[in-house]
PDB file of N, CA and C in Angstrom:
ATOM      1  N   UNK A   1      29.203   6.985   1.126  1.00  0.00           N
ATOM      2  CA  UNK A   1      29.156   7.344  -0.284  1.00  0.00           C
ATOM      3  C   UNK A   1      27.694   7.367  -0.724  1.00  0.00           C
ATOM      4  N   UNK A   2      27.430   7.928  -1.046  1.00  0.00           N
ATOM      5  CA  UNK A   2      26.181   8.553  -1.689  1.00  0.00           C
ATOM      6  C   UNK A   2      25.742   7.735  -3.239  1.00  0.00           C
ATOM      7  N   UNK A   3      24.542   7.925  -3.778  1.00  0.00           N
ATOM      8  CA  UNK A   3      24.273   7.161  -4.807  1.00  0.00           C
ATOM      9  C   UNK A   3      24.037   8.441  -6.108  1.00  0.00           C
ATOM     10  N   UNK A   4      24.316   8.198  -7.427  1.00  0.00           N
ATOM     11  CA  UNK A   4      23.588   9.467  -7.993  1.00  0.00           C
ATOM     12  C   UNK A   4      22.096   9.903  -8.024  1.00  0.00           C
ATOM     13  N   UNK A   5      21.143   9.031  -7.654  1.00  0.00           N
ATOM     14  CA  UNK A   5      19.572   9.522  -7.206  1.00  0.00           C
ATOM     15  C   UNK A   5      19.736  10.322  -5.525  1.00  0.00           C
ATOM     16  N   UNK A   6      20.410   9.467  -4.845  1.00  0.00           N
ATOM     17  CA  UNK A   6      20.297  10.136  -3.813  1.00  0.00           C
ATOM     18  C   UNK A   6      21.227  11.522  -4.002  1.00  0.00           C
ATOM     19  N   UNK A   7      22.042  12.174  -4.751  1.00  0.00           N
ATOM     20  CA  UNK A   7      22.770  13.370  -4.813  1.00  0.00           C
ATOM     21  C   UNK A   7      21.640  14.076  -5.482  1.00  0.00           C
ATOM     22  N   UNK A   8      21.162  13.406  -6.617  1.00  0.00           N
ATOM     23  CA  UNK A   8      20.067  14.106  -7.098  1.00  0.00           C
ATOM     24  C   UNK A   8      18.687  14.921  -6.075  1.00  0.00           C
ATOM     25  N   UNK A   9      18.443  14.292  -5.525  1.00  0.00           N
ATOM     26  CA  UNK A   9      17.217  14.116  -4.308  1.00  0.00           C
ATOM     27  C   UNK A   9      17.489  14.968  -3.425  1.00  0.00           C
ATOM     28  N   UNK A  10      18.852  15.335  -2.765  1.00  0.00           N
ATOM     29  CA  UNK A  10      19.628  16.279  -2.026  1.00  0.00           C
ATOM     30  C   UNK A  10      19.512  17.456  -2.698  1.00  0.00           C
ATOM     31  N   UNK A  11      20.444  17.245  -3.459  1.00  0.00           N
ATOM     32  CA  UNK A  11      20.178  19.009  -4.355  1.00  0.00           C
ATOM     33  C   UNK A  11      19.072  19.208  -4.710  1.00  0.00           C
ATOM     34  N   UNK A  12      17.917  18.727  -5.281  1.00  0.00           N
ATOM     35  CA  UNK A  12      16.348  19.384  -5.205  1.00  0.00           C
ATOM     36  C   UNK A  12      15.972  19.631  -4.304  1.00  0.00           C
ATOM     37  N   UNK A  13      16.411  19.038  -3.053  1.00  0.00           N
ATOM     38  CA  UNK A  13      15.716  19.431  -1.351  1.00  0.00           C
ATOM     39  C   UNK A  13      16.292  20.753  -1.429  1.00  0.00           C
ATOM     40  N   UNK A  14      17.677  21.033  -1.572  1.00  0.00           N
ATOM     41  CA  UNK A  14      18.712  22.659  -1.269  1.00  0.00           C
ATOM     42  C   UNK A  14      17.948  23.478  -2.099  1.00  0.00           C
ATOM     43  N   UNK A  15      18.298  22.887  -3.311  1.00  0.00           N
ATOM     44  CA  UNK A  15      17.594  23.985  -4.437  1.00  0.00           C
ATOM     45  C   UNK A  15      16.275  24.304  -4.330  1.00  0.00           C
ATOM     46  N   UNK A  16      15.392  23.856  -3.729  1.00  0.00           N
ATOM     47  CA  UNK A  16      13.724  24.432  -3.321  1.00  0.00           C
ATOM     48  C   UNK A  16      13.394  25.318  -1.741  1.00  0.00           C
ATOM     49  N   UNK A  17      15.056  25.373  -1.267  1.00  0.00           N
ATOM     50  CA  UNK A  17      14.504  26.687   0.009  1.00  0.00           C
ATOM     51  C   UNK A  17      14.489  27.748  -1.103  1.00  0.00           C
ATOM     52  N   UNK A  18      14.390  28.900  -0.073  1.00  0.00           N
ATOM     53  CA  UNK A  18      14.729  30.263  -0.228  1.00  0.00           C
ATOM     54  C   UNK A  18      15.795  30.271  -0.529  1.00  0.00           C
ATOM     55  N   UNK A  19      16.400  31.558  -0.866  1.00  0.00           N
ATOM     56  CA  UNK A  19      17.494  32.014  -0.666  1.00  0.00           C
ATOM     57  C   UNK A  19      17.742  32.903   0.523  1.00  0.00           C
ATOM     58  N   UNK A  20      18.882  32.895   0.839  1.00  0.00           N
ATOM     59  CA  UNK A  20      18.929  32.952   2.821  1.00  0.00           C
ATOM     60  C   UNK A  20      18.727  32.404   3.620  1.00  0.00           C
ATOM     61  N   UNK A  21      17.649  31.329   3.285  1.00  0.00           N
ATOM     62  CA  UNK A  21      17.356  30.651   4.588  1.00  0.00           C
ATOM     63  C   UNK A  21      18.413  29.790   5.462  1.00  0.00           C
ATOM     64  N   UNK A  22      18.565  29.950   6.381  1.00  0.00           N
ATOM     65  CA  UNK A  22      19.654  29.227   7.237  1.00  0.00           C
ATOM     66  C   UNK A  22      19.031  28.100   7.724  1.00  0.00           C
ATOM     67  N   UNK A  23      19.126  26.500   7.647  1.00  0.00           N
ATOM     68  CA  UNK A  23      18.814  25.778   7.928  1.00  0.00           C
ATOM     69  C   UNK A  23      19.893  24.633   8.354  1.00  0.00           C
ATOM     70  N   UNK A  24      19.866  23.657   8.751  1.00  0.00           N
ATOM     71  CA  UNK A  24      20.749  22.615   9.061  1.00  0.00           C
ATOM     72  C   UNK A  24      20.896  22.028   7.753  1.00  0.00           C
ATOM     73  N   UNK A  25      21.548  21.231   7.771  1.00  0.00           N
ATOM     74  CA  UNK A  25      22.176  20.366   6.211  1.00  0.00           C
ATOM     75  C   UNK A  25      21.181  18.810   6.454  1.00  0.00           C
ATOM     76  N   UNK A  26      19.950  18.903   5.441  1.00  0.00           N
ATOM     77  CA  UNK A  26      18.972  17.594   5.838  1.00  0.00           C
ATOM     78  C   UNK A  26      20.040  16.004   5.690  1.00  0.00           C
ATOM     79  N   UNK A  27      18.765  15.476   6.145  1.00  0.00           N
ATOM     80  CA  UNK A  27      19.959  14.092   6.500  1.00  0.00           C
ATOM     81  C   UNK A  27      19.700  13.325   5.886  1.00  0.00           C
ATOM     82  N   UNK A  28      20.878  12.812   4.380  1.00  0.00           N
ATOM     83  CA  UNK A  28      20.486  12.018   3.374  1.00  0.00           C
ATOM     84  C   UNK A  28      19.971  10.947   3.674  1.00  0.00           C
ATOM     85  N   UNK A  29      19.940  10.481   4.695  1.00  0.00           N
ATOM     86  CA  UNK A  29      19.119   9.075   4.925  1.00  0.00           C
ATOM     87  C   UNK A  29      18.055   9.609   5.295  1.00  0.00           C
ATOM     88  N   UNK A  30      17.669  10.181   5.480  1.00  0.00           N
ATOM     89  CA  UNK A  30      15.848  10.447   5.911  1.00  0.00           C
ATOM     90  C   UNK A  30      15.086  10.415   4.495  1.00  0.00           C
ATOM     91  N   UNK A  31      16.148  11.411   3.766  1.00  0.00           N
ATOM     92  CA  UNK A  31      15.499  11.470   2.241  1.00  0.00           C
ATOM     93  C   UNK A  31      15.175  10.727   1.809  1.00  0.00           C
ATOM     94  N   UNK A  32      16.819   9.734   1.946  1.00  0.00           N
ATOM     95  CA  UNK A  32      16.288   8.473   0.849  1.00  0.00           C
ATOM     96  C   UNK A  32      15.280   7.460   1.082  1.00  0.00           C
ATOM     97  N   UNK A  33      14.837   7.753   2.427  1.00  0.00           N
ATOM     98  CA  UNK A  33      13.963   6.875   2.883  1.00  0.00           C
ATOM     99  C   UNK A  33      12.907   7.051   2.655  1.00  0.00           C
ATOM    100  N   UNK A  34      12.490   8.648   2.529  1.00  0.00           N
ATOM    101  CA  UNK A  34      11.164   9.491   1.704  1.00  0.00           C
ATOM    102  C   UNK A  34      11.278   8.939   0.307  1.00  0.00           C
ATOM    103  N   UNK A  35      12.338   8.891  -0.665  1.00  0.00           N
ATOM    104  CA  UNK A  35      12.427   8.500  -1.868  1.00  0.00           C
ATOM    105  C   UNK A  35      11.860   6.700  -2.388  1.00  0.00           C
ATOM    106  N   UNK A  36      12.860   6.005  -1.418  1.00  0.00           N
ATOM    107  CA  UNK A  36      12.101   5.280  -1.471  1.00  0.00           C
ATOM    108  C   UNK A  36      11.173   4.442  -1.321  1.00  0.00           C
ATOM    109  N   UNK A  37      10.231   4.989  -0.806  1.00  0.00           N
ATOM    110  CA  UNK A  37       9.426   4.663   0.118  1.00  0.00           C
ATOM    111  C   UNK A  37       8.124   5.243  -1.175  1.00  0.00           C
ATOM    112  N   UNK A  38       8.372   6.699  -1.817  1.00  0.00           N
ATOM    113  CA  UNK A  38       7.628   6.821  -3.284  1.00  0.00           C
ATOM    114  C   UNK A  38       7.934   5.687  -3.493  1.00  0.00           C
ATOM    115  N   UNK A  39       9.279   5.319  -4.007  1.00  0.00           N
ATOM    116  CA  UNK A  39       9.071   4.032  -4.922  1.00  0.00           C
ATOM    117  C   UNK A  39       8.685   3.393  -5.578  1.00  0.00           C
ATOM    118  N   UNK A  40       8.545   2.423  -3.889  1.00  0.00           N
ATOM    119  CA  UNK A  40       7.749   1.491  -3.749  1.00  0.00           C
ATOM    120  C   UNK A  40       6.635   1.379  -3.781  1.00  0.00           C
ATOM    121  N   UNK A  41       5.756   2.857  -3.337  1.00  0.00           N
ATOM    122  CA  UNK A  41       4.533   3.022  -3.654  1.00  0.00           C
ATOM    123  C   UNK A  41       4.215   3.078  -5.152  1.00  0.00           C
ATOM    124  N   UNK A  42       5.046   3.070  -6.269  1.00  0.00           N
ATOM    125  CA  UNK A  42       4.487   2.978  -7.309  1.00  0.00           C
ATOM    126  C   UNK A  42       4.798   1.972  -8.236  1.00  0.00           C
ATOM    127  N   UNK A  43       5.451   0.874  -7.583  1.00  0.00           N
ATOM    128  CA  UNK A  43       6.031  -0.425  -8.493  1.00  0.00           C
ATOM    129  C   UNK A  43       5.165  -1.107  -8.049  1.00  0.00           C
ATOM    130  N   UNK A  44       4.977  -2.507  -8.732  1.00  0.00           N
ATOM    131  CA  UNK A  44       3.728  -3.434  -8.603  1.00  0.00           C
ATOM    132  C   UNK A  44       4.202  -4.492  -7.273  1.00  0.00           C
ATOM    133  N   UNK A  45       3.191  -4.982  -7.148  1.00  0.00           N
ATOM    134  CA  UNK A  45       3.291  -5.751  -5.660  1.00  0.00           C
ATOM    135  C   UNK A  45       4.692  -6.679  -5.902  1.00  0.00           C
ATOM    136  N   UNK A  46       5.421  -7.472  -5.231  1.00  0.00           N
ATOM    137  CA  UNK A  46       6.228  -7.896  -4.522  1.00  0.00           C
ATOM    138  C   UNK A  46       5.947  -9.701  -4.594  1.00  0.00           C
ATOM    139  N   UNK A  47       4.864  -9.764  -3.930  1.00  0.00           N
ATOM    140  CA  UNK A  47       4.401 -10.940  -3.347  1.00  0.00           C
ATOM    141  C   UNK A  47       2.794 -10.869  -3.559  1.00  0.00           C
ATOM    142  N   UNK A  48       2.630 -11.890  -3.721  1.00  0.00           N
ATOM    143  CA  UNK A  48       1.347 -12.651  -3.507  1.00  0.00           C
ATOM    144  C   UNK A  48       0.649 -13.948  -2.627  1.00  0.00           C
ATOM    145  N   UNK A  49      -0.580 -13.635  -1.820  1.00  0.00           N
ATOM    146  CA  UNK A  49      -0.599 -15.315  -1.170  1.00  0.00           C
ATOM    147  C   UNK A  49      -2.102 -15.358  -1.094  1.00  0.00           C
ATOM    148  N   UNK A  50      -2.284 -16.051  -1.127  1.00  0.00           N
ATOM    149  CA  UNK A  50      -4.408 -16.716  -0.810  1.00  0.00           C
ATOM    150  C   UNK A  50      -4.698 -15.829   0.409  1.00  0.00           C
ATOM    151  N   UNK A  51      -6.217 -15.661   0.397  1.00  0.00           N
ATOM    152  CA  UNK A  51      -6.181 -14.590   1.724  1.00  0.00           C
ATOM    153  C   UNK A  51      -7.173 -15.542   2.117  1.00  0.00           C
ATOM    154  N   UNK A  52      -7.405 -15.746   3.498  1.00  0.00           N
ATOM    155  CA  UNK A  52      -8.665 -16.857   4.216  1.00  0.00           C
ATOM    156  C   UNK A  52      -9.048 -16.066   4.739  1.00  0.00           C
ATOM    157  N   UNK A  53     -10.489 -15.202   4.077  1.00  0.00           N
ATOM    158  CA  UNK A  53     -11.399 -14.230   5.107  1.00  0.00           C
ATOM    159  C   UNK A  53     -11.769 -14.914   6.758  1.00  0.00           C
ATOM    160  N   UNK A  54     -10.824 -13.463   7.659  1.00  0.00           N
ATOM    161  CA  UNK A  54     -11.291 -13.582   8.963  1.00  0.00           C
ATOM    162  C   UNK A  54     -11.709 -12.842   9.622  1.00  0.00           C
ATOM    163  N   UNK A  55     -13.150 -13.003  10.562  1.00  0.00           N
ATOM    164  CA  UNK A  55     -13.217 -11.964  11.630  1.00  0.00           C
ATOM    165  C   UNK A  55     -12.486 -11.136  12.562  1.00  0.00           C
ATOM    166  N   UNK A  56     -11.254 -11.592  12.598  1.00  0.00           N
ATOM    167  CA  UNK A  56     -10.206 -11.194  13.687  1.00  0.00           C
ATOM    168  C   UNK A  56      -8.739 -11.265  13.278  1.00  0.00           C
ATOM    169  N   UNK A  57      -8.239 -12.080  12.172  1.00  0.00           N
ATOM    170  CA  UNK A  57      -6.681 -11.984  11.484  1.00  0.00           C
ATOM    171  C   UNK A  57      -6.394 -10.699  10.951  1.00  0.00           C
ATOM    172  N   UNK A  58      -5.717 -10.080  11.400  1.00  0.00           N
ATOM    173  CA  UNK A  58      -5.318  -9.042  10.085  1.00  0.00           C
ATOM    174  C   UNK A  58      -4.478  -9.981   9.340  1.00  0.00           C
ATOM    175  N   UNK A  59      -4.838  -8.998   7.990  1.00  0.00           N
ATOM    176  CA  UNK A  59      -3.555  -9.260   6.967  1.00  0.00           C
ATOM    177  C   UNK A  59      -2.148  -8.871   7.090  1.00  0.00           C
ATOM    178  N   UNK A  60      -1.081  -9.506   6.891  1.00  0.00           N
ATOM    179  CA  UNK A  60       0.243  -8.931   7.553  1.00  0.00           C
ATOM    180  C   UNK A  60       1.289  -9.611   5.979  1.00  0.00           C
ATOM    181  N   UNK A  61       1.915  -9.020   5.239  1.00  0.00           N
ATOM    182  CA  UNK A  61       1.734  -7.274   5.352  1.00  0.00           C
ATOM    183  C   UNK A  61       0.401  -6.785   4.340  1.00  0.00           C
ATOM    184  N   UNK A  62       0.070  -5.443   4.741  1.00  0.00           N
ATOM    185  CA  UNK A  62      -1.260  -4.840   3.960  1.00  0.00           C
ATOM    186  C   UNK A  62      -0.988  -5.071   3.049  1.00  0.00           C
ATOM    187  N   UNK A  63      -2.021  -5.530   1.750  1.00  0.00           N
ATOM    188  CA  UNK A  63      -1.638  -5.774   0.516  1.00  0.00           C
ATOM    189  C   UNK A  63      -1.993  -4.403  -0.136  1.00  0.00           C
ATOM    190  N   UNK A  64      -1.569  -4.438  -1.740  1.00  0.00           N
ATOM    191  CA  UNK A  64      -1.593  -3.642  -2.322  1.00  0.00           C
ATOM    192  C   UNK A  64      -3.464  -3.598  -3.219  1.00  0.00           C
ATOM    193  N   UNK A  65      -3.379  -4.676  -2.702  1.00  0.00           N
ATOM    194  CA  UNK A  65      -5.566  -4.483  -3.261  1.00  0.00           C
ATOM    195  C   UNK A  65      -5.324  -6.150  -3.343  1.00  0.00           C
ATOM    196  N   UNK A  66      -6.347  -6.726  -3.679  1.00  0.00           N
ATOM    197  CA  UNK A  66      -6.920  -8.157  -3.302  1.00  0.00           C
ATOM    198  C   UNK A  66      -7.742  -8.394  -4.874  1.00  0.00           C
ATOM    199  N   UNK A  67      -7.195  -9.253  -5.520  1.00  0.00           N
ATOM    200  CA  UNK A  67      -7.991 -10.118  -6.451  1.00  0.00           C
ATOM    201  C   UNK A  67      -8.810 -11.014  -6.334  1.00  0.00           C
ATOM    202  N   UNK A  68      -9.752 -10.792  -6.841  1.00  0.00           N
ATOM    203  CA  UNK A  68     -10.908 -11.819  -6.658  1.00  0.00           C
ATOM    204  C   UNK A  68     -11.056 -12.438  -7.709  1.00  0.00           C
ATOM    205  N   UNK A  69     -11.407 -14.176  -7.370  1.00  0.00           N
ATOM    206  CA  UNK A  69     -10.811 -14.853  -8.882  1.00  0.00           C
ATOM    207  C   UNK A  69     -12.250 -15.508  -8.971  1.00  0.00           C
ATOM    208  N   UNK A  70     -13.200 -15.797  -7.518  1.00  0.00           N
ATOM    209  CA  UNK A  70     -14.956 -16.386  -8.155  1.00  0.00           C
ATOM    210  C   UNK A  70     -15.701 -14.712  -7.603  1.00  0.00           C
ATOM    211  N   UNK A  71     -16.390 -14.781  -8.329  1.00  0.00           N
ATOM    212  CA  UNK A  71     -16.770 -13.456  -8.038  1.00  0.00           C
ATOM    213  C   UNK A  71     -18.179 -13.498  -6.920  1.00  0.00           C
ATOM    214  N   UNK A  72     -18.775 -12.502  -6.067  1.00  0.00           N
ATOM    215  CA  UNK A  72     -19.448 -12.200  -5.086  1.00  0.00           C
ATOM    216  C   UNK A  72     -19.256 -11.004  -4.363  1.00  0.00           C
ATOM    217  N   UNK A  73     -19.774 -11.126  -3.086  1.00  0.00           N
ATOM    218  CA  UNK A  73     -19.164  -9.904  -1.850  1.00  0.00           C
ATOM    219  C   UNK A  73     -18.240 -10.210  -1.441  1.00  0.00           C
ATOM    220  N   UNK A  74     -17.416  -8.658  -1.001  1.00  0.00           N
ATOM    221  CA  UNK A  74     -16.080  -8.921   0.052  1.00  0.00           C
ATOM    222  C   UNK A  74     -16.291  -7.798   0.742  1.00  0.00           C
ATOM    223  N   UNK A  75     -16.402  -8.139   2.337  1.00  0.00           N
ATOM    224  CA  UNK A  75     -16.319  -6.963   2.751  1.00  0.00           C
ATOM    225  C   UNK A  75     -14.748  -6.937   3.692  1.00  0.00           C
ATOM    226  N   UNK A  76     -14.138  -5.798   3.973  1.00  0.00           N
ATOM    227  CA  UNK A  76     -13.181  -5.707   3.995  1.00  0.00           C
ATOM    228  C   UNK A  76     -12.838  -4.348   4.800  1.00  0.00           C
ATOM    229  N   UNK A  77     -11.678  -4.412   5.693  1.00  0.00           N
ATOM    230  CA  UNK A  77     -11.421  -3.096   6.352  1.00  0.00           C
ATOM    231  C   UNK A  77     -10.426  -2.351   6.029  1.00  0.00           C
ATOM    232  N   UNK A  78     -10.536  -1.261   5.428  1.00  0.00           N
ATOM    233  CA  UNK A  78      -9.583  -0.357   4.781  1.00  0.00           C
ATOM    234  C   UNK A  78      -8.602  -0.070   5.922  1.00  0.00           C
ATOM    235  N   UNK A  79      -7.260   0.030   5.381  1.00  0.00           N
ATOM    236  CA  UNK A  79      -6.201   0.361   5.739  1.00  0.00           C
ATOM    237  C   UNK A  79      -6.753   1.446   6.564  1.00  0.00           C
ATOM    238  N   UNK A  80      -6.577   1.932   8.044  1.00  0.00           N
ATOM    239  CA  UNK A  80      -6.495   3.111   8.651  1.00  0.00           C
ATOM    240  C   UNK A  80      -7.755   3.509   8.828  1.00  0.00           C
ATOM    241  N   UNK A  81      -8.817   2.453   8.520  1.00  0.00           N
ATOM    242  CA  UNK A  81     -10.225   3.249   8.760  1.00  0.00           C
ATOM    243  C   UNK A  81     -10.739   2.378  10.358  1.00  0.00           C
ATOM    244  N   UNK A  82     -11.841   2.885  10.654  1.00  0.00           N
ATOM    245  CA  UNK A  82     -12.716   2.351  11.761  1.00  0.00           C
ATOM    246  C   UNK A  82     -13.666   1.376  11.333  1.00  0.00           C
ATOM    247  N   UNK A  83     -14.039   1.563  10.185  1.00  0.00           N
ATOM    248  CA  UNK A  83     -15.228   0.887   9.735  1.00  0.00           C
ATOM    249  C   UNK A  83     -14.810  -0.286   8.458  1.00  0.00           C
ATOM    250  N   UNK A  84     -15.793  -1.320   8.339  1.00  0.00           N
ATOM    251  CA  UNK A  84     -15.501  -1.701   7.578  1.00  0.00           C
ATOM    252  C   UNK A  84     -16.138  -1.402   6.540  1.00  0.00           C
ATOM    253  N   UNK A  85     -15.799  -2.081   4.759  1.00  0.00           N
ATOM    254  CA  UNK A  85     -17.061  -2.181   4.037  1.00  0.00           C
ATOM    255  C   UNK A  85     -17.023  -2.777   2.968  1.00  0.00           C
ATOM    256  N   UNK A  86     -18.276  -3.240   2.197  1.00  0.00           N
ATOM    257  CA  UNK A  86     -18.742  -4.184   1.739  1.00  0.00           C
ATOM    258  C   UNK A  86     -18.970  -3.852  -0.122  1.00  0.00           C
ATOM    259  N   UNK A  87     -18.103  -4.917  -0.501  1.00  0.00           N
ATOM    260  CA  UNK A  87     -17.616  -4.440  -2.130  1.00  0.00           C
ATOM    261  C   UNK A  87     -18.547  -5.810  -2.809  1.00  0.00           C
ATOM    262  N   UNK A  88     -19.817  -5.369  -2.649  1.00  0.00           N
ATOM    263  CA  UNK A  88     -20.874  -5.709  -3.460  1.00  0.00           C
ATOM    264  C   UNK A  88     -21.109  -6.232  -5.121  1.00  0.00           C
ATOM    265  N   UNK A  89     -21.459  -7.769  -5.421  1.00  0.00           N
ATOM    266  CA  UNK A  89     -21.457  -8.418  -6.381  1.00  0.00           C
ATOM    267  C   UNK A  89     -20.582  -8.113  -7.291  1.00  0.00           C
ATOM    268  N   UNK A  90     -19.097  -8.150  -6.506  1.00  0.00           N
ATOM    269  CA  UNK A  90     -17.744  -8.004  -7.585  1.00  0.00           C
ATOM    270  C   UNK A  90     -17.746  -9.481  -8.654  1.00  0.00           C
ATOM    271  N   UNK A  91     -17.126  -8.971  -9.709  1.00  0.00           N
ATOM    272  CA  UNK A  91     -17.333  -9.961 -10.859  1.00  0.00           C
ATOM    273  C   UNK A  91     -16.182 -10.943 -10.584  1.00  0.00           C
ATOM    274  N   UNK A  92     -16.054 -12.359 -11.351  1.00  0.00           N
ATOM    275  CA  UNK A  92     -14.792 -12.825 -11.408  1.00  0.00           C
ATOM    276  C   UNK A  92     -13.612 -12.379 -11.786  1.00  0.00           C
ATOM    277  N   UNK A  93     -12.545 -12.696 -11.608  1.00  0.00           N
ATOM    278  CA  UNK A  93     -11.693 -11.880 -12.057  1.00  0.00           C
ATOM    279  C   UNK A  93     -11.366 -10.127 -11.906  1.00  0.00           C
ATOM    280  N   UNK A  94     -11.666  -9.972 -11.014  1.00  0.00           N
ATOM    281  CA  UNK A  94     -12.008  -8.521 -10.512  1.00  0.00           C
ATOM    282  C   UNK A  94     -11.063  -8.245  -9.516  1.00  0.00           C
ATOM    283  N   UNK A  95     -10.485  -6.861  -9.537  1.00  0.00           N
ATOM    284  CA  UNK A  95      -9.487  -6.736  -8.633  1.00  0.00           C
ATOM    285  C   UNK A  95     -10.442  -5.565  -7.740  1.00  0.00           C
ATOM    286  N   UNK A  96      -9.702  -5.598  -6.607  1.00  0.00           N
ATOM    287  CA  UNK A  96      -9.637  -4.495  -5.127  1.00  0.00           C
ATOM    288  C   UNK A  96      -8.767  -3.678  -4.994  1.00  0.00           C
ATOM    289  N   UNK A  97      -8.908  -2.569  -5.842  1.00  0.00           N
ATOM    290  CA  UNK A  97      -7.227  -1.772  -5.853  1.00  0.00           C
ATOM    291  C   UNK A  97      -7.253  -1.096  -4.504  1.00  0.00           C
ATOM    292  N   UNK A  98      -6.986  -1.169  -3.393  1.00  0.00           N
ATOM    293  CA  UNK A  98      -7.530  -0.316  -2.402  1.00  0.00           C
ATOM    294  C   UNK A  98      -6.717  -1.512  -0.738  1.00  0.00           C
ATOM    295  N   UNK A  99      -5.770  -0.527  -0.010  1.00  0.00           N
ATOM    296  CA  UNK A  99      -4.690  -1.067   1.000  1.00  0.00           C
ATOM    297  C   UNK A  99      -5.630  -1.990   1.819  1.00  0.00           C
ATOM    298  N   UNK A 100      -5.955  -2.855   2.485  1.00  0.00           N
ATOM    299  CA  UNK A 100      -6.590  -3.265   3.559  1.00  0.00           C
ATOM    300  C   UNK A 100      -6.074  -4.081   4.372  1.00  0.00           C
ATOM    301  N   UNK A 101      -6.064  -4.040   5.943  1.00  0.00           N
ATOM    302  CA  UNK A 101      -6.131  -4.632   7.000  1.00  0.00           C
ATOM    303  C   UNK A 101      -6.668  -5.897   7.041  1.00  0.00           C
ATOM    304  N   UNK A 102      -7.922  -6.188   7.234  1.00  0.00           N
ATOM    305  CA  UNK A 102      -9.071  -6.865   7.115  1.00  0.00           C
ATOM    306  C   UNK A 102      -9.485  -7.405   6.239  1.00  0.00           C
ATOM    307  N   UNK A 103      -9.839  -8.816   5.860  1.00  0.00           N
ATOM    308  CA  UNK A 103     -10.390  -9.350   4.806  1.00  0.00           C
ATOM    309  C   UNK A 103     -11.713 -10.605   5.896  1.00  0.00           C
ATOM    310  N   UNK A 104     -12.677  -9.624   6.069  1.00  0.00           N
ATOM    311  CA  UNK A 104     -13.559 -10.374   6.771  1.00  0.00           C
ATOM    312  C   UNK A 104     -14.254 -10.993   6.305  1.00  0.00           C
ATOM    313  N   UNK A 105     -14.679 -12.680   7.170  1.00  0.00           N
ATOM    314  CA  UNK A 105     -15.452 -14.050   6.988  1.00  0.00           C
ATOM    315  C   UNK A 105     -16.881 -13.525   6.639  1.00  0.00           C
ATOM    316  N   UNK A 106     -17.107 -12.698   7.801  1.00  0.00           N
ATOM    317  CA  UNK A 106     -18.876 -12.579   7.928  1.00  0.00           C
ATOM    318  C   UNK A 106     -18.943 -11.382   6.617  1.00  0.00           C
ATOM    319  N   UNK A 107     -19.708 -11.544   5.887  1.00  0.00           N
ATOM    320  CA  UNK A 107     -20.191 -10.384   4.965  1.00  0.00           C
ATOM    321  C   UNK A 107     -19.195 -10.940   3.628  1.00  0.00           C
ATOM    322  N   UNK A 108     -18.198 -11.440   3.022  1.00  0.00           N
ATOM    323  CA  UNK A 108     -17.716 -12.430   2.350  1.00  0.00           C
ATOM    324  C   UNK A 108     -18.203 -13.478   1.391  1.00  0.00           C
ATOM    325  N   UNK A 109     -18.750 -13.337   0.401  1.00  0.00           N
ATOM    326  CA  UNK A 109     -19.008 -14.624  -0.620  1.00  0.00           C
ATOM    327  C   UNK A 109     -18.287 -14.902  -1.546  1.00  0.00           C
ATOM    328  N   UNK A 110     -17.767 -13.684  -2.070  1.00  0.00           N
ATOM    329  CA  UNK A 110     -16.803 -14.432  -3.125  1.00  0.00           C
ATOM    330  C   UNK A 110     -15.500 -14.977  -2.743  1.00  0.00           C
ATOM    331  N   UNK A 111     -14.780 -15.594  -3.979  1.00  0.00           N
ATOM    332  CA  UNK A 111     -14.259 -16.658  -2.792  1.00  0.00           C
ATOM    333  C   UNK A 111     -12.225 -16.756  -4.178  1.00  0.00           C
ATOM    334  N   UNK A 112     -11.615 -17.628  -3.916  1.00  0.00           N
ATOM    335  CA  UNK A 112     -10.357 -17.630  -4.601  1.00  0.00           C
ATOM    336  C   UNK A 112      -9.646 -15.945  -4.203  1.00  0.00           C
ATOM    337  N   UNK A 113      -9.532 -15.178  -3.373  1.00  0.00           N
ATOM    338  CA  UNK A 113      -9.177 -14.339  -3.165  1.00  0.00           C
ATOM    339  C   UNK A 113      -7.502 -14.162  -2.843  1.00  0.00           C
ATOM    340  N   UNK A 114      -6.892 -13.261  -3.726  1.00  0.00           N
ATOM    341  CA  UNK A 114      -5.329 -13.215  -3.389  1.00  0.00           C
ATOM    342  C   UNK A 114      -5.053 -11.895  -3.335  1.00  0.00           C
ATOM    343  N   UNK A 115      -4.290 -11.977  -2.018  1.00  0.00           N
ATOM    344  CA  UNK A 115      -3.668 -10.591  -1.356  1.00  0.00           C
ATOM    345  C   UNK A 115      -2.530 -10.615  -2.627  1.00  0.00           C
ATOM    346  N   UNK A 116      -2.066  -9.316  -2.640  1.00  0.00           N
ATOM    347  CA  UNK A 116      -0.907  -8.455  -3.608  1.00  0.00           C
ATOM    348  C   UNK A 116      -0.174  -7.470  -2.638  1.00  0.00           C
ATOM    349  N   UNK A 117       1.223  -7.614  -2.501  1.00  0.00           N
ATOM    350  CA  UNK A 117       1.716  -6.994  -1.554  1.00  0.00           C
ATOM    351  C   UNK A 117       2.989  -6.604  -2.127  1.00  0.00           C
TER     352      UNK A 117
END
């Protein structure tokens, strides 16, 4: 049984081919998993916990950006990048809107830091 967002979500997928096009009948669970998966990307974090900058821990799970509650440097490795980098004389109370992996020791001064997930 189907939900009324997910019937909704279906018929905008049908209703945006062509007309004619012959295709297979998409598979409401893939959708809804595209759906909610937006979501979640746009509701506020979930969870929260203290982050202990490390050279080598990832963060598990990526947070949604990192608050900084004494203010300084954080350098930090973006979600999906190679490199890291360094978020220079952030104020107290200052947030990190931005996914990250990494919340590294070395390059690190400010300090009370909480992951948002």
């Amino acid at each position: 049984m189907t939900t009324p967002i997910e019937e909704r979500a279906l018929a905008a997928e049908v209703a945006s081919r062509p007309i004619g096009q012959v295709t297979e009948t998409p598979n409401p669970l893939s959708l809804l998993g595209r759906v909610k998966a937006l979501v979640d990307a746009v509701l506020p974090a979930r969870t929260a916990k203290a982050v202990v900058p490390s050279d080598g821990v990832a963060l598990d799970p990526i947070p949604r950006g990192i608050y900084v509650g004494t203010g300084g440097d954080v350098t930090v490795r973006p979600a999906g990048s190679a490199a890291d980098v360094t978020y220079k004389n952030m104020s107290d109370c200052s947030y990190i809107g931005i996914r990250v992996s990494h919340v590294r020791a070395t390059g690190t001064t400010a300090g009370n830091l909480v992951a948002e997930a």
